[in-house]
C-alpha atoms as a PDB file:
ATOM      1  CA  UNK A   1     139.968  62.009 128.340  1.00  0.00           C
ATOM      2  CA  UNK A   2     136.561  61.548 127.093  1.00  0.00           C
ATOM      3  CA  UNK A   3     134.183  58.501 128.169  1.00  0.00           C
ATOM      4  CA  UNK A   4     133.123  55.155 126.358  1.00  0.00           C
ATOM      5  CA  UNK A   5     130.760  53.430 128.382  1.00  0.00           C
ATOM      6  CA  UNK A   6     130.340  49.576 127.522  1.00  0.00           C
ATOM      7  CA  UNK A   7     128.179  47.323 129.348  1.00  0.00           C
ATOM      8  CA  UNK A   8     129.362  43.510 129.310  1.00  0.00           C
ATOM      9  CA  UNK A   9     127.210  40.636 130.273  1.00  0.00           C
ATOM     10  CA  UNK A  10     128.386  37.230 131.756  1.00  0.00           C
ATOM     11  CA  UNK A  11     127.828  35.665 128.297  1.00  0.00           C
ATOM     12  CA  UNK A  12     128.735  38.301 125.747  1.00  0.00           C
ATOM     13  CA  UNK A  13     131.309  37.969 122.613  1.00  0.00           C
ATOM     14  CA  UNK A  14     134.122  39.375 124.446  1.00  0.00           C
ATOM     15  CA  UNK A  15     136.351  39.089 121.602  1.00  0.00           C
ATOM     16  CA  UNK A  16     133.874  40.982 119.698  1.00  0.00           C
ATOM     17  CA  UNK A  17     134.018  43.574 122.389  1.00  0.00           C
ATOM     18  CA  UNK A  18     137.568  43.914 122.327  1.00  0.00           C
ATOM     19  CA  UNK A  19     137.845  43.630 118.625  1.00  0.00           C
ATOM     20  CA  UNK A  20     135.231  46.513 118.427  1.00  0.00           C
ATOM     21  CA  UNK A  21     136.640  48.818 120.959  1.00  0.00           C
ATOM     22  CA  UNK A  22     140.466  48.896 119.246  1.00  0.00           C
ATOM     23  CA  UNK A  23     138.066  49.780 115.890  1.00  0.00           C
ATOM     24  CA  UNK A  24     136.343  52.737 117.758  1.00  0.00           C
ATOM     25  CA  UNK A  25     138.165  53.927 120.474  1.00  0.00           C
ATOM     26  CA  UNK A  26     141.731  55.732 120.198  1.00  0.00           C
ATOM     27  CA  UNK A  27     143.129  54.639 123.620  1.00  0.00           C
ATOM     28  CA  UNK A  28     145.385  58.230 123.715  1.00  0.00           C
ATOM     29  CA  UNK A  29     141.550  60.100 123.625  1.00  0.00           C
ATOM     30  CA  UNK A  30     139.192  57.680 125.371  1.00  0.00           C
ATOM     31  CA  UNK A  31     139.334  55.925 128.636  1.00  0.00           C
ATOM     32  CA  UNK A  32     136.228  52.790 129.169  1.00  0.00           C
ATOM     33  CA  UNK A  33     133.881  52.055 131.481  1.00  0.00           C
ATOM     34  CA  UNK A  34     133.099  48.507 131.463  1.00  0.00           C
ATOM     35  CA  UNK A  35     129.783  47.867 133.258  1.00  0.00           C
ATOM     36  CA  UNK A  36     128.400  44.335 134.177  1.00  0.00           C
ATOM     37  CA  UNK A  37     125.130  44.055 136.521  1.00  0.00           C
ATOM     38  CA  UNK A  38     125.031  41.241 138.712  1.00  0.00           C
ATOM     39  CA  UNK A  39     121.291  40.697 138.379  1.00  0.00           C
ATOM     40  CA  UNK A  40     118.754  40.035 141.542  1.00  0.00           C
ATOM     41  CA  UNK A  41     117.672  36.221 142.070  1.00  0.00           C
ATOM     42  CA  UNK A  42     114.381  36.094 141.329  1.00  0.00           C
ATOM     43  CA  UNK A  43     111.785  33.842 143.214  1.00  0.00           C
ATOM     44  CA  UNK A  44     111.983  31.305 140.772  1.00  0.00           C
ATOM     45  CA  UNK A  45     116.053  31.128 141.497  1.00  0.00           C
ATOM     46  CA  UNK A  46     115.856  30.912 144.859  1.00  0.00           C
ATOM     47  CA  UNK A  47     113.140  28.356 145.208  1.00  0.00           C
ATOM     48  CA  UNK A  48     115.375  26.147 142.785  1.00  0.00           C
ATOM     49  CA  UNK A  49     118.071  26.928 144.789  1.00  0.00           C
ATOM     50  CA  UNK A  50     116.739  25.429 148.195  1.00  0.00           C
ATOM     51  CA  UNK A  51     115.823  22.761 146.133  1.00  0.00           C
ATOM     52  CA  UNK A  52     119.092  21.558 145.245  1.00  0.00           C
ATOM     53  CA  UNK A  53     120.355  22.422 148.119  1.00  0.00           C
ATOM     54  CA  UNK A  54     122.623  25.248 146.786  1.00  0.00           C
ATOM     55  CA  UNK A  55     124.686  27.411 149.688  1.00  0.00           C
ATOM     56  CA  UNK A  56     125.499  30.477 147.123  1.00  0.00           C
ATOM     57  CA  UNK A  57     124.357  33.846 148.201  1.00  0.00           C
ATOM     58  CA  UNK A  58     123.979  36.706 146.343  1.00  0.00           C
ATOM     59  CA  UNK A  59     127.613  37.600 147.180  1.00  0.00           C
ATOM     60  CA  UNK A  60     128.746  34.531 146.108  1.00  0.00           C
ATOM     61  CA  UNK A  61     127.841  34.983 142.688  1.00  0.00           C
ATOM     62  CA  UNK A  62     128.970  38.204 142.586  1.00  0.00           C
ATOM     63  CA  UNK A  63     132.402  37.414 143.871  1.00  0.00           C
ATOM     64  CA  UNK A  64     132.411  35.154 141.074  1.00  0.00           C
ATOM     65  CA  UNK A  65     131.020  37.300 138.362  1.00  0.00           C
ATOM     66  CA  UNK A  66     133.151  40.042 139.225  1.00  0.00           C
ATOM     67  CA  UNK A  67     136.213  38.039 139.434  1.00  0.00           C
ATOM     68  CA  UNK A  68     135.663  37.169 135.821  1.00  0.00           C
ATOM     69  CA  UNK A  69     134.499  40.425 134.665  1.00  0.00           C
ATOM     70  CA  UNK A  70     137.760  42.100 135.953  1.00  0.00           C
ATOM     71  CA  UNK A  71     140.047  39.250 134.147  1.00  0.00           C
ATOM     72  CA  UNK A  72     138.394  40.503 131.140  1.00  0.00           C
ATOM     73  CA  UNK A  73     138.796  44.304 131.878  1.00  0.00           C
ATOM     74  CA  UNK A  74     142.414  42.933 132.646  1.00  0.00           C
ATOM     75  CA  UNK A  75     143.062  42.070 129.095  1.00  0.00           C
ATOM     76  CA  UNK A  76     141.649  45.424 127.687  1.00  0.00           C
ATOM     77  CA  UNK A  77     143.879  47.154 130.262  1.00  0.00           C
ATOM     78  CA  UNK A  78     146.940  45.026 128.329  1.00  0.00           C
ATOM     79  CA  UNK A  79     145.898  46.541 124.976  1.00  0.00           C
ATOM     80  CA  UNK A  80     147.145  49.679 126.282  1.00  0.00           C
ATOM     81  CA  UNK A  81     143.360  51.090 127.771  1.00  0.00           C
ATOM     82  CA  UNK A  82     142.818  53.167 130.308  1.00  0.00           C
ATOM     83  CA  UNK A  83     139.906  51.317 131.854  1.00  0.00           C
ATOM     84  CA  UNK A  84     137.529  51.561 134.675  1.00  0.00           C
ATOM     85  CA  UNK A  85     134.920  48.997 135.995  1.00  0.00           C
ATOM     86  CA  UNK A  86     131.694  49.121 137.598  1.00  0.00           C
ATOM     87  CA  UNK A  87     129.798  46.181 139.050  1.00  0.00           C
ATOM     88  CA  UNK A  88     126.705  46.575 140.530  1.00  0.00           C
ATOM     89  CA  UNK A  89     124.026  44.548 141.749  1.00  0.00           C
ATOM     90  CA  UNK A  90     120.257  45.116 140.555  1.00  0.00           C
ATOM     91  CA  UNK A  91     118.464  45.326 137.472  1.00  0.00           C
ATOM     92  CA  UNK A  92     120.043  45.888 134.285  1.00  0.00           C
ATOM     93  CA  UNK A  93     118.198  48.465 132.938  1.00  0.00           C
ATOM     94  CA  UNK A  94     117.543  49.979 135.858  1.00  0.00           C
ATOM     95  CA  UNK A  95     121.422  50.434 136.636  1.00  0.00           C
ATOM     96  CA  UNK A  96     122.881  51.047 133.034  1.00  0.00           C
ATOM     97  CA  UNK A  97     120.322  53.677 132.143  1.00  0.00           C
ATOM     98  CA  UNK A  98     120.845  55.928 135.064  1.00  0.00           C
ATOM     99  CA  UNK A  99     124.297  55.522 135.124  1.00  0.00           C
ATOM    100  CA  UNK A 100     124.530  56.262 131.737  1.00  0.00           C
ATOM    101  CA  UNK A 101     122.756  59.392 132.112  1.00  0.00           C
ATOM    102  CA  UNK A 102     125.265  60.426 135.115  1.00  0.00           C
ATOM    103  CA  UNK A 103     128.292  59.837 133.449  1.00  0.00           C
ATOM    104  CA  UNK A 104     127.387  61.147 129.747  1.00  0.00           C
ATOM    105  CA  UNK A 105     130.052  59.338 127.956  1.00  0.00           C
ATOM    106  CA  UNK A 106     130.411  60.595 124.284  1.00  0.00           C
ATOM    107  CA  UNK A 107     129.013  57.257 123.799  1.00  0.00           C
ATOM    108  CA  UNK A 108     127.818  53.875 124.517  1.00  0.00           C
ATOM    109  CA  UNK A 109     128.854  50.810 122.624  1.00  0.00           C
ATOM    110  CA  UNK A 110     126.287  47.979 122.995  1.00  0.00           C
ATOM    111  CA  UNK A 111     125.954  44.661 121.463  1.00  0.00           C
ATOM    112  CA  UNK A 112     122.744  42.964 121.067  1.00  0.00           C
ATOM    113  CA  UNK A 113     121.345  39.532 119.748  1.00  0.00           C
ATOM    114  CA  UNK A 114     117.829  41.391 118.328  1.00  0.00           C
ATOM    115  CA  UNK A 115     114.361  40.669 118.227  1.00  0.00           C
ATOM    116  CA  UNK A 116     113.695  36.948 117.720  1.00  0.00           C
ATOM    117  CA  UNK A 117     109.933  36.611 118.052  1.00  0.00           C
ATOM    118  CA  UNK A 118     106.575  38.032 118.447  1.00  0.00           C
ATOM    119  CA  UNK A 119     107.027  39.335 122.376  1.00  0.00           C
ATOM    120  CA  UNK A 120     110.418  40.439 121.681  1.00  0.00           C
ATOM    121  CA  UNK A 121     108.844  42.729 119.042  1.00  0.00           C
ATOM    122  CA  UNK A 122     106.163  43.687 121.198  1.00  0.00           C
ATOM    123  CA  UNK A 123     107.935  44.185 124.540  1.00  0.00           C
ATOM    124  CA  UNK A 124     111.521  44.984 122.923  1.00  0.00           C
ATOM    125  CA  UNK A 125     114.521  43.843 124.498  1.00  0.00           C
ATOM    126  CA  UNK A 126     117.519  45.156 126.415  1.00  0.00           C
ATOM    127  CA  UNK A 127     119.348  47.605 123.837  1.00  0.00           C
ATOM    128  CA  UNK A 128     115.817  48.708 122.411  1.00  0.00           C
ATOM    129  CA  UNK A 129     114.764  49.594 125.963  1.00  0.00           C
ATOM    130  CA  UNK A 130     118.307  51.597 126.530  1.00  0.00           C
ATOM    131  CA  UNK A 131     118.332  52.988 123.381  1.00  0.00           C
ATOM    132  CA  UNK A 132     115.392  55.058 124.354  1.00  0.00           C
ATOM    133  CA  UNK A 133     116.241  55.888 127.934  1.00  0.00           C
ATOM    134  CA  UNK A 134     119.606  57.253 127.589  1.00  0.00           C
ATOM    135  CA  UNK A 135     120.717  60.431 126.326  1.00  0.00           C
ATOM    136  CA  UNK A 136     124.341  59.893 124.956  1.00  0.00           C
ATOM    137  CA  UNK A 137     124.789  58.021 121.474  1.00  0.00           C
ATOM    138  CA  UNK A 138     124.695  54.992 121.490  1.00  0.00           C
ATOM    139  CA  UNK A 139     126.733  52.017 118.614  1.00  0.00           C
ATOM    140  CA  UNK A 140     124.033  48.699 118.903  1.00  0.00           C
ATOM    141  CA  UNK A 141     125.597  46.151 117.149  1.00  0.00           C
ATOM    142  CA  UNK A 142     124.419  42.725 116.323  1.00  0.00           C
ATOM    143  CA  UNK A 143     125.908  39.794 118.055  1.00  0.00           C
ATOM    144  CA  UNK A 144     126.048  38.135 114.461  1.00  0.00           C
ATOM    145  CA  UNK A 145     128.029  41.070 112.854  1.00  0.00           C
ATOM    146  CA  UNK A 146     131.563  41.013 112.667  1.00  0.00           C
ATOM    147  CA  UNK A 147     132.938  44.523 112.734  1.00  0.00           C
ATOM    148  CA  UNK A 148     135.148  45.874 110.424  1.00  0.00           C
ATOM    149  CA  UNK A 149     137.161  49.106 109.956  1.00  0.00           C
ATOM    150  CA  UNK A 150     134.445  52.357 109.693  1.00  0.00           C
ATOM    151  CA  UNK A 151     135.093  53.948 105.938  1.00  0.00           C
ATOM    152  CA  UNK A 152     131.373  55.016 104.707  1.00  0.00           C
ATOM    153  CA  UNK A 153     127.952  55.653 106.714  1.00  0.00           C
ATOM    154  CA  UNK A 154     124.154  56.095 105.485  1.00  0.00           C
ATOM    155  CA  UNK A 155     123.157  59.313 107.793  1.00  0.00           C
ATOM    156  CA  UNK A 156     119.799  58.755 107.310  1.00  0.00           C
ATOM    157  CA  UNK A 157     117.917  62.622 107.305  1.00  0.00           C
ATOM    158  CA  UNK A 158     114.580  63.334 109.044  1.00  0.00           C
ATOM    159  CA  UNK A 159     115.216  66.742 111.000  1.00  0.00           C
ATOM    160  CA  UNK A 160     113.160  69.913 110.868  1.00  0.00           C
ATOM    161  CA  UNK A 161     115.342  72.835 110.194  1.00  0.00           C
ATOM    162  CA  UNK A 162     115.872  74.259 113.773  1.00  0.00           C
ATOM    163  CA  UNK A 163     116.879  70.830 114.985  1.00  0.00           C
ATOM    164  CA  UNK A 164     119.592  70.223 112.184  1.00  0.00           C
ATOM    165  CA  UNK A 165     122.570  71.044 114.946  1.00  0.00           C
ATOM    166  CA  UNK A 166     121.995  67.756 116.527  1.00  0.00           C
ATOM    167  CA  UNK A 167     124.507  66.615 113.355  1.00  0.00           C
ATOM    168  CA  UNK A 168     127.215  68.731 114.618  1.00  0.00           C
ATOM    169  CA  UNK A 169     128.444  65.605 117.018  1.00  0.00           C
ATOM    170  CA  UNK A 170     128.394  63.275 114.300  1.00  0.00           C
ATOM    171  CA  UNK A 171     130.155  65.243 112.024  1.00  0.00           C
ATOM    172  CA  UNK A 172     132.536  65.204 114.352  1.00  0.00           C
ATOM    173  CA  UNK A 173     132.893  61.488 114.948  1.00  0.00           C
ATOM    174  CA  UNK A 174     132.775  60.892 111.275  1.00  0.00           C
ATOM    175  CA  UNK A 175     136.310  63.378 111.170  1.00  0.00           C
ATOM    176  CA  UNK A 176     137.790  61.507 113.957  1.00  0.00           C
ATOM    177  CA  UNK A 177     137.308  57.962 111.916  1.00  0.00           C
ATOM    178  CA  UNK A 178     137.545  59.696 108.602  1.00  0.00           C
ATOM    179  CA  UNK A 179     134.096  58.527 107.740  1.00  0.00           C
ATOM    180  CA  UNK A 180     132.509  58.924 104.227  1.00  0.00           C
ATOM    181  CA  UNK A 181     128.955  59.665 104.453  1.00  0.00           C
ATOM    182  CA  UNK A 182     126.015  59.701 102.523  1.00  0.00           C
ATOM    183  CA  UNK A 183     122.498  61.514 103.535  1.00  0.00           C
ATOM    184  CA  UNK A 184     119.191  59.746 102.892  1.00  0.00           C
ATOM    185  CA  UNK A 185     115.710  60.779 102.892  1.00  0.00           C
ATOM    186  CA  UNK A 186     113.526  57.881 102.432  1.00  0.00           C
ATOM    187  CA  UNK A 187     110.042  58.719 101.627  1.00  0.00           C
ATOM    188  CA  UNK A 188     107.085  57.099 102.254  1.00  0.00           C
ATOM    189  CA  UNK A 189     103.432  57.470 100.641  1.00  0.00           C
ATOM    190  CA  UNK A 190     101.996  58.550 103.819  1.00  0.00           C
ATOM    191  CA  UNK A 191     104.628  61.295 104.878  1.00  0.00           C
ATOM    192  CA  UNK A 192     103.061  65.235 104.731  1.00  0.00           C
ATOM    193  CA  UNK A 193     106.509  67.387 105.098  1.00  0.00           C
ATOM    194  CA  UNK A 194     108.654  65.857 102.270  1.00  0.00           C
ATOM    195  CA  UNK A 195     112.266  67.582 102.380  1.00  0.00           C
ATOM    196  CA  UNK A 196     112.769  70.395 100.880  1.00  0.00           C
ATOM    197  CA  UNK A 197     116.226  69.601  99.516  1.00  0.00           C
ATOM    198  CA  UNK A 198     117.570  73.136  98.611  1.00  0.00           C
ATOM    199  CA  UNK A 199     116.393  75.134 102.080  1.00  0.00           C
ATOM    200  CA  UNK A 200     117.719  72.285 103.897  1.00  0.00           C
ATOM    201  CA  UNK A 201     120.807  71.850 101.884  1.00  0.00           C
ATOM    202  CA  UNK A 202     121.365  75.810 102.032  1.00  0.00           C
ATOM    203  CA  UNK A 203     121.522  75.759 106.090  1.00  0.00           C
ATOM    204  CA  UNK A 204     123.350  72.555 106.124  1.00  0.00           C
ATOM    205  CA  UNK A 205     125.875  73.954 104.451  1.00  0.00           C
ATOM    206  CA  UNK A 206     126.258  76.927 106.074  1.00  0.00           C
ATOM    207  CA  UNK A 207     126.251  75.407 109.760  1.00  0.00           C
ATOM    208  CA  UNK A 208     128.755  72.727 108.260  1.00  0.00           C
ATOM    209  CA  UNK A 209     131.076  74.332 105.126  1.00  0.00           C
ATOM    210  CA  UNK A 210     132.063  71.378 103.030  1.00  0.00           C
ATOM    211  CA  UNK A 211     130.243  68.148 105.028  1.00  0.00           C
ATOM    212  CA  UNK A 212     127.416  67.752 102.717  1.00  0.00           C
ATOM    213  CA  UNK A 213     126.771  68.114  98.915  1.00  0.00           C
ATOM    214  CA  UNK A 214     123.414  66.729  98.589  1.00  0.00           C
ATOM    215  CA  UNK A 215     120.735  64.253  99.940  1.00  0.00           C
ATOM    216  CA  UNK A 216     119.435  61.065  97.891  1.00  0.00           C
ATOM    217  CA  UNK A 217     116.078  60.192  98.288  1.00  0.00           C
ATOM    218  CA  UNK A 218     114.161  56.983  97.834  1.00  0.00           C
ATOM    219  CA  UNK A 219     110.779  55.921  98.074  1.00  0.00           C
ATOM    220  CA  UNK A 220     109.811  52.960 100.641  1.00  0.00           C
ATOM    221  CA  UNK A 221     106.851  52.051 102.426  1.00  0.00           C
ATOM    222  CA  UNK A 222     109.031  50.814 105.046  1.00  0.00           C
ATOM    223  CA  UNK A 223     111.340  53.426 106.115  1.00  0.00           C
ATOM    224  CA  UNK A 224     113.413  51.125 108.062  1.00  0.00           C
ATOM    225  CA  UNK A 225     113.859  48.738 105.027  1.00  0.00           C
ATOM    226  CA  UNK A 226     114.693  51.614 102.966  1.00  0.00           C
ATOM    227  CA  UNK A 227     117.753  52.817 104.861  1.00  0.00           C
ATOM    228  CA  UNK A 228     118.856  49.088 105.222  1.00  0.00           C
ATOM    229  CA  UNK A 229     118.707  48.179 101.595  1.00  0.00           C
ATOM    230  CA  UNK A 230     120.323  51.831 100.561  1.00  0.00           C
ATOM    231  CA  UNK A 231     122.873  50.843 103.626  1.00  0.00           C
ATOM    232  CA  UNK A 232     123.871  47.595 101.593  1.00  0.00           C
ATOM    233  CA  UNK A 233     123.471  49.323  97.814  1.00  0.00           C
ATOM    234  CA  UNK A 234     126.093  51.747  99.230  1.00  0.00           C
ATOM    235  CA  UNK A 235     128.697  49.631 100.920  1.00  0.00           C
ATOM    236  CA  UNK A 236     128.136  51.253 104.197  1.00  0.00           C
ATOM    237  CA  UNK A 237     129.065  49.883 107.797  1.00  0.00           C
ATOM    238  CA  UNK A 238     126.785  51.998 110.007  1.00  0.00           C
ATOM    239  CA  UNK A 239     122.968  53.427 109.805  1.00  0.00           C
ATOM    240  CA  UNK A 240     123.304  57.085 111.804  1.00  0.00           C
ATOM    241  CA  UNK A 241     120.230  57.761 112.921  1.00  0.00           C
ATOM    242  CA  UNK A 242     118.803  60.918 115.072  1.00  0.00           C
ATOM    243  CA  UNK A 243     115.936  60.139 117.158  1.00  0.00           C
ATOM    244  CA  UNK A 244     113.579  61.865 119.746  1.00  0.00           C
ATOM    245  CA  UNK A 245     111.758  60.506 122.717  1.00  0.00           C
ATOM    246  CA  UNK A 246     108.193  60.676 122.703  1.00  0.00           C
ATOM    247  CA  UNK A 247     105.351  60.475 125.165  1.00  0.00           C
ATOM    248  CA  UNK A 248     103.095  57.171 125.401  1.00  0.00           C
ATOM    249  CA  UNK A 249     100.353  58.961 123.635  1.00  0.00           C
ATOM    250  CA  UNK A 250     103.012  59.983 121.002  1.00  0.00           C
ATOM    251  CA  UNK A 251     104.331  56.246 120.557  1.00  0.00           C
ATOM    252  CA  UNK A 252     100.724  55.049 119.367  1.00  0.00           C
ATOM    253  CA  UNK A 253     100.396  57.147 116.841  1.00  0.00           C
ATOM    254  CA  UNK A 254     104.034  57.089 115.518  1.00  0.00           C
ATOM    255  CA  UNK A 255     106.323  53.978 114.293  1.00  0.00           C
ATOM    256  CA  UNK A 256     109.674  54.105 115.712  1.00  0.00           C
ATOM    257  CA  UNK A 257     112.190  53.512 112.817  1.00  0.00           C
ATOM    258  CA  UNK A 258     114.872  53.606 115.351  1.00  0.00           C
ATOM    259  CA  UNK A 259     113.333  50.798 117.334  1.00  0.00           C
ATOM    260  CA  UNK A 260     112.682  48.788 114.500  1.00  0.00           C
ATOM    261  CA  UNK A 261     116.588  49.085 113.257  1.00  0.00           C
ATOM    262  CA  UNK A 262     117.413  48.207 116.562  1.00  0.00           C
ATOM    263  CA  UNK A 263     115.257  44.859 116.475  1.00  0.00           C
ATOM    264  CA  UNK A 264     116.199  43.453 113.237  1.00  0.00           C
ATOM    265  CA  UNK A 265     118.856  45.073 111.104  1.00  0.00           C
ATOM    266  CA  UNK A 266     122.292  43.220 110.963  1.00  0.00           C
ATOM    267  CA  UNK A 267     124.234  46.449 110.381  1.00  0.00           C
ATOM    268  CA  UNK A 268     125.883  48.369 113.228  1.00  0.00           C
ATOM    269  CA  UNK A 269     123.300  51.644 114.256  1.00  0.00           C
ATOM    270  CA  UNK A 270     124.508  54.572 115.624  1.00  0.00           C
ATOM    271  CA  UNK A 271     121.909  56.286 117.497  1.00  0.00           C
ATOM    272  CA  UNK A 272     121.775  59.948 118.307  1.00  0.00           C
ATOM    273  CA  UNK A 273     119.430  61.814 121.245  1.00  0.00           C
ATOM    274  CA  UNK A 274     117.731  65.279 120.199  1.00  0.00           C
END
C-alpha cells in the first residue's frame, strides 16, 4: 500500500482532515500516517508553570495529547483506513521533516492557517518551512478552505526541457482522481527564457501521448497572482506547482513563487520536489 503522511496538531480542523483524506485517499491503495509532535516546554512554560504551582511533566502532557490524538486516529480507523500513528516529542519541524524524508510517502497532506503579518512573511511559518525541506509532494491547504471533490487543476509550467519528467508523478495522480488540467506559463516583464511553446509541447507530448494539447500563457508582474487569478478564471481546485531547492545565495537573488502561494493563496497547492 502506498503512504499518506498527515501531520495533526492539538488544535487542527479535524473534520477538515477527515473530510479531506476520504476526498484524496482511496483507503483500498493508501494506508496514513498521522503524526502529532508533542512540543518541548520552553523556559517561558516552565517558569509559568512553577508559578502556578502546576505538577504536569512532560509525560503528562503527552499522555494526554496522545490519548486524544489516538481517539481521533480511532475515528479515521472507523472510516474503513488503514492507519498508523506516530507521536513524538521535540520540535515540529525538526521531527516531521526528517521523518518525512525517511518514510517518502507519495505524499503529504498539510493544512495551514497562512501568513498573517509582516514576520510571518519574513520568517515563514510551519508548512512554508516544510514545504521546502521535504522531498515528497506535498497538498497545503488553507485552514479557511473547504475542500471539495478534485475535477480541474492549473499545472502551472516553468521547467527547462531535461527536467520536464518531474510531471510524470502528477500525471499520474491527476489519472487516479480523473483530474482535468490546464498548463500555464505566466510571464513576467523581467523573465529572459520565455517558453518556447512548440519544442516544449513536441517533448511533452512524446514523454506523455495524449496529457497535454497546449500551454496558455499570460502576462503578470506577479507570477504568483497570475496563477491564482487564472486558478479562479478557470474553475480550478488546486495550483500544481514544481519547485527546486536553492542555496541561501540562490534565495536572494530569486523570489520563491512557491513560498509565496504557500503564504497567502486560499486555494489548495500541490507542491512537487525536482
Amino acid at each position: 500500500m502506498k503512504t499518506i503522511m498527515i501531520p495533526v496538531a492539538h488544535n487542527a480542523p479535524k473534520e477538515k482532515i477527515r473530510n479531506c483524506i476520504h476526498l484524496l485517499a482511496d483507503k483500498s491503495r493508501y494506508r496514513l500516517l498521522l503524526f502529532h509532535v508533542v512540543s518541548i516546554p520552553t523556559v517561558g512554560d516552565s517558569i509559568e508553570g512553577i508559578v502556578v504551582g502546576a505538577e504536569k511533566t512532560i509525560e503528562d502532557i503527552r499522555e494526554k495529547e496522545e490519548k486524544a490524538f489516538r481517539e481521533f486516529a480511532e475515528l479515521i480507523i472507523a472510516d474503513g483506513y488503514t492507519v498508523d500513528i506516530s507521536v513524538p516529542i521535540g520540535f515540529f519541524d525538526e521531527k516531521f521533516i526528517s521523518t518525512a524524508n525517511e518514510v517518502k510517502p507519495s505524499f503529504i497532506i498539510m493544512f495551514t492557517g497562512g501568513s498573517h503579518g509582516l514576520l510571518e512573511d519574513m520568517f515563514g511559518t510551519n508548512a512554508s518551512f516544510v514545504f521546502e525541506k521535504v522531498t515528497p509532494p506535498i497538498f497545503i491547504i488553507s485552514y479557511d478552505y473547504n475542500l471539495k471533490k478534485l475535477s480541474k487543476a492549473v499545472v502551472g509550467l516553468h521547467l527547462e526541457n531535461e527536467r520536464l519528467a518531474v510531471l510524470g508523478d502528477y500525471f499520474h495522480f491527476a489519472d487516479e482522481h480523473k483530474l482535468e488540467s490546464n498548463f500555464i506559463k505566466i510571464d513576467h516583464r523581467l523573465q529572459l527564457d520565455i517558453i518556447d511553446d512548440g519544442k516544449v509541447l513536441n517533448q511533452l507530448q512524446k514523454m506523455y501521448p495524449g496529457k497535454i494539447e497546449f500551454i496558455v500563457h499570460r502576462s503578470s508582474e506577479d507570477i504568483a497572482e497570475g496563477l491564482e487569478k487564472y486558478a479562479d478564471e478557470s474553475g480550478s481546485d488546486v495550483i500544481v506547482l514544481f519547485t527546486t531547492k536553492r542555496n541561501f545565495i540562490e534565495k536572494l537573488f530569486h523570489r520563491s513563487v512557491a513560498r509565496d502561494l504557500v503564504l497567502h493563496s486560499k486555494k489548495p497547492l500541490l507542491i512537487y520536489h525536482y
